[in-house]
Each structure stands twice: as C-alpha cells, then as structure tokens.
Protein backbone atom coordinates (compact mmCIF):
# COMPACT_ATOMS: atom_id res chain seq x y z
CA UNK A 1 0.00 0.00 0.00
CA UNK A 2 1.86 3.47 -1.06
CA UNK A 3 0.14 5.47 1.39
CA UNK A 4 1.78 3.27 4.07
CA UNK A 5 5.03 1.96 2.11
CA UNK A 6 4.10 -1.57 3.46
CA UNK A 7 2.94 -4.87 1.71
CA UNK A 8 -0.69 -5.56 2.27
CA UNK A 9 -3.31 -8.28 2.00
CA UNK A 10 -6.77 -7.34 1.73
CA UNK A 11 -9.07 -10.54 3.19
CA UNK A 12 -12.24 -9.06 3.08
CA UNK A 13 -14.26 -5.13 2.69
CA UNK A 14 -15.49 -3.81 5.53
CA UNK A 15 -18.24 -1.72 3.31
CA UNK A 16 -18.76 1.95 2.77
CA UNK A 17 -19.21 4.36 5.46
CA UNK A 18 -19.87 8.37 5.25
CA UNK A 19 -18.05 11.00 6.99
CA UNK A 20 -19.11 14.15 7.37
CA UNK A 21 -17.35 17.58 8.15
CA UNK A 22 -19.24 21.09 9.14
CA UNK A 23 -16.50 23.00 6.46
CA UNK A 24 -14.66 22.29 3.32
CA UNK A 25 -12.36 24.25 1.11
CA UNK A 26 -15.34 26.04 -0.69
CA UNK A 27 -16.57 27.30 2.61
CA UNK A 28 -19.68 24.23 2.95
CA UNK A 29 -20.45 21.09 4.52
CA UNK A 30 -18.66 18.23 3.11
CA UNK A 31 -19.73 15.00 2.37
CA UNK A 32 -17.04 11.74 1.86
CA UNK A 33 -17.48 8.26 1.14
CA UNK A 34 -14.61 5.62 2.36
CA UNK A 35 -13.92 2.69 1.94
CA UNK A 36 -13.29 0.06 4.83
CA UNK A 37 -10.71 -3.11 4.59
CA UNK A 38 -9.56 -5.26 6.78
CA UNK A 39 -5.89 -6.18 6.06
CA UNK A 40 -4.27 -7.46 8.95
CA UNK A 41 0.26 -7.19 8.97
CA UNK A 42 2.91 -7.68 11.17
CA UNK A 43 4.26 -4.36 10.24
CA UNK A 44 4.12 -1.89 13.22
CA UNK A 45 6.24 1.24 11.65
CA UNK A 46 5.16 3.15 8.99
CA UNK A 47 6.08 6.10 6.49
CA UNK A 48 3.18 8.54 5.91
CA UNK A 49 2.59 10.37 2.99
CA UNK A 50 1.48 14.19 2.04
CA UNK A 51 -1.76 13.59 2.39
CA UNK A 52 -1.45 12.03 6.36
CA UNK A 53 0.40 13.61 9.21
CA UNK A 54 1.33 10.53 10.34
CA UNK A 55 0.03 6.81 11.16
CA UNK A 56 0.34 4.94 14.26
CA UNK A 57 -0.09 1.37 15.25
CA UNK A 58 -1.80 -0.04 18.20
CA UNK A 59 -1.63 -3.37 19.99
CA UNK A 60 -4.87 -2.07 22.40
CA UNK A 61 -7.16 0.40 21.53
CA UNK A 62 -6.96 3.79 22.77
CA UNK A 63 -9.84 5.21 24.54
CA UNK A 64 -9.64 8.83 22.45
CA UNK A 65 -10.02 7.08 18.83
CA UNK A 66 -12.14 9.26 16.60
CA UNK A 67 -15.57 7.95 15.78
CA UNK A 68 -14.72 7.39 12.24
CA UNK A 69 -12.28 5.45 13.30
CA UNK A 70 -14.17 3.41 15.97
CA UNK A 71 -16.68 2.55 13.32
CA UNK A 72 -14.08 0.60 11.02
CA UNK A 73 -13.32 -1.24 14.09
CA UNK A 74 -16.42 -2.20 14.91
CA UNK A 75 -17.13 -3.25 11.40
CA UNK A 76 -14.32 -5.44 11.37
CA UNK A 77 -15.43 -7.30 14.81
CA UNK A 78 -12.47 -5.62 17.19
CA UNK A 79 -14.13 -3.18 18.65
C-alpha cells in the first residue's frame, strides 16, 4: 500500500461508510465516502505520505479514537 510503504493483504471489505465535516475548502459542509478493509500485517512502523500527518499502530485500543475510526473497528469485529 503506497500510502503506508508496506505490503498488504486485503481478506475481506469492511463496506462503505460516510463521513461528514461542518467546512470544506469552498466554505460548505462536506460529504465523503470511504472505503473500509480489513488487512491485517505484522508491520508496526510506517512512512506517511502528504496527504497524512502521520500513522500509528496499536496493539490495544486507545480510549480517544475518533468515531470514524471506531466505526471501522467495529465493522471489522475488534471493537
């Protein structure tokens, strides 16, 4: 996966879920689809890209994970 620089195995989707933001770049709500997978890796270090400030693996789950976040979890039966 480029966005990670890691090797990744996709077993299954997770499905679609919406996130919504009160602003955007145009000055509007905003309104984006994503796409859930669960790929499960041994890797634990990671290179981010432009687009992320960084990425950070977890062995437990922290109790301040953003609801976006918590969802994908939940999705894929960890949560």
């Amino acid at each position: 996966m480029a966005e990670l620089n890691a090797d990744i195995t996709i077993q299954h989707s997770l499905g679609a879920f919406d996130h919504f933001y009160d602003t955007s770049e145009v000055g509007c709500d905003k309104h984006h689809v994503a796409h859930g997978f669960h790929a499960p890796m041994d890797a634990t270090a990671f290179e981010s890209d432009a687009q992320h400030e960084g990425v950070t693996a977890f062995a437990e789950l922290p109790a301040n994970l953003h609801p976006y976040v918590q969802a994908y979890l939940e999705a894929a039966g960890v949560w």
